[in-house]
Protein backbone atom coordinates (compact mmCIF):
# COMPACT_ATOMS: atom_id res chain seq x y z
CA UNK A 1 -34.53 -4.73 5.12
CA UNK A 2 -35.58 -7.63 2.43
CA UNK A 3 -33.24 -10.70 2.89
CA UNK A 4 -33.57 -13.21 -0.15
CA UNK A 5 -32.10 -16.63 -0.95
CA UNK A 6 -31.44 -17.84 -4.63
CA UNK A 7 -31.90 -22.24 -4.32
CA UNK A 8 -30.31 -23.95 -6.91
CA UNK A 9 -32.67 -26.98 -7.74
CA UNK A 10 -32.91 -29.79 -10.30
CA UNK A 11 -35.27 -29.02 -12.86
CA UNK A 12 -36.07 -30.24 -15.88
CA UNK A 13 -33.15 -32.63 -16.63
CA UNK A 14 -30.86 -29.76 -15.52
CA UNK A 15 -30.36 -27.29 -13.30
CA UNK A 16 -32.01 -23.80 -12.41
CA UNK A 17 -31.94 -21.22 -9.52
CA UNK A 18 -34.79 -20.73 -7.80
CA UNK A 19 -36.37 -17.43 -5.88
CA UNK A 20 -39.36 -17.79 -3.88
CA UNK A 21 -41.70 -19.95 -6.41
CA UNK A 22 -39.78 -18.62 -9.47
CA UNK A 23 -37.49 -20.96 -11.21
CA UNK A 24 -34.96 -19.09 -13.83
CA UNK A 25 -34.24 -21.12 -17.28
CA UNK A 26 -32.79 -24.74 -17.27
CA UNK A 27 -28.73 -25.01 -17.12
CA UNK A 28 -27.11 -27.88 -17.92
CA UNK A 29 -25.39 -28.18 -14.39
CA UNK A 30 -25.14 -26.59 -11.20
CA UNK A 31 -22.21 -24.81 -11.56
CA UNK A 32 -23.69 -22.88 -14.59
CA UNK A 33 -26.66 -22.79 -11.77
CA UNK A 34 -24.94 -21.15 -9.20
CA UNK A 35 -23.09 -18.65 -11.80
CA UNK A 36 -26.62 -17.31 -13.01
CA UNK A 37 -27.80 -17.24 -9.85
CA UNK A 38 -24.85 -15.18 -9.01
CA UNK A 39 -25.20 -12.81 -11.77
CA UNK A 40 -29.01 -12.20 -10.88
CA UNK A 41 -27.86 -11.51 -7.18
CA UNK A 42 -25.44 -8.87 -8.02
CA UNK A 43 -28.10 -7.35 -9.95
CA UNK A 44 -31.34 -7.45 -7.57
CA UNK A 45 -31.65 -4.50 -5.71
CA UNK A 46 -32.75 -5.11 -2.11
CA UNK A 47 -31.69 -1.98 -0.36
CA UNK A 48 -29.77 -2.77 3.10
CA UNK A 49 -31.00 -6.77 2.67
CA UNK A 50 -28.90 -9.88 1.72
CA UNK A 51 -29.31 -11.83 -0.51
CA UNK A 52 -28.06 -15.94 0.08
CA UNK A 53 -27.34 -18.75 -2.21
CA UNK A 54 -28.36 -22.20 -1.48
CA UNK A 55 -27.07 -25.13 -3.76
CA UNK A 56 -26.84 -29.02 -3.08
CA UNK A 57 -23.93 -29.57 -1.15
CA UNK A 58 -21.65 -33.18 -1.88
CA UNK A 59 -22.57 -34.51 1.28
CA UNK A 60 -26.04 -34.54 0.38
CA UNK A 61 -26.87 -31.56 2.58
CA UNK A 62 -26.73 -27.77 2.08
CA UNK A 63 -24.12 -25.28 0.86
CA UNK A 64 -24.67 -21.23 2.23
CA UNK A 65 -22.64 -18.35 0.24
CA UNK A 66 -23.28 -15.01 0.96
CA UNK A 67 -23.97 -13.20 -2.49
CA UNK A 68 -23.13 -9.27 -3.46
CA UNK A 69 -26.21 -7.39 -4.08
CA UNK A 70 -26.69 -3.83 -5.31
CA UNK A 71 -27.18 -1.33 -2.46
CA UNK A 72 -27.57 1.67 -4.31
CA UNK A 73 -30.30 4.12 -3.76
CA UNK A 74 -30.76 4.14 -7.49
CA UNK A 75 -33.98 2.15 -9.28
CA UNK A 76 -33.98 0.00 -12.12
């Protein structure tokens, strides 16, 4: 079982998601962030894993949201 976690991280005068060391294209906020990031999760194909978002919370801390994955047997 894989478990992954899509960051949402300033980056370049914007916003991108992040997984592992791989940052995705530059957004202009982090809404648009965490809607991409979305998208790719519901996507990504990680068998019986989960998949977790992480974006800056208003407190300053950490936001967690579960995200959908595909769990089909079926490959890309």
């Amino acid at each position: 079982m894989a478990d992954i976690t899509y960051q949402v991280v300033p980056h370049d005068n914007g916003w991108a998601y992040k997984l592992g060391d791989t940052l995705s294209e530059t957004y202009a906020t982090a809404d648009e962030a965490i809607a991409r990031a979305k998208d790719a999760a519901s996507r990504q194909k990680i068998g019986d894993g989960d998949a977790l978002l992480a974006y800056p919370s208003p407190d300053g801390g950490w936001a967690f949201q579960e995200l959908e994955t595909d769990k089909s047997s079926g490959r890309l």
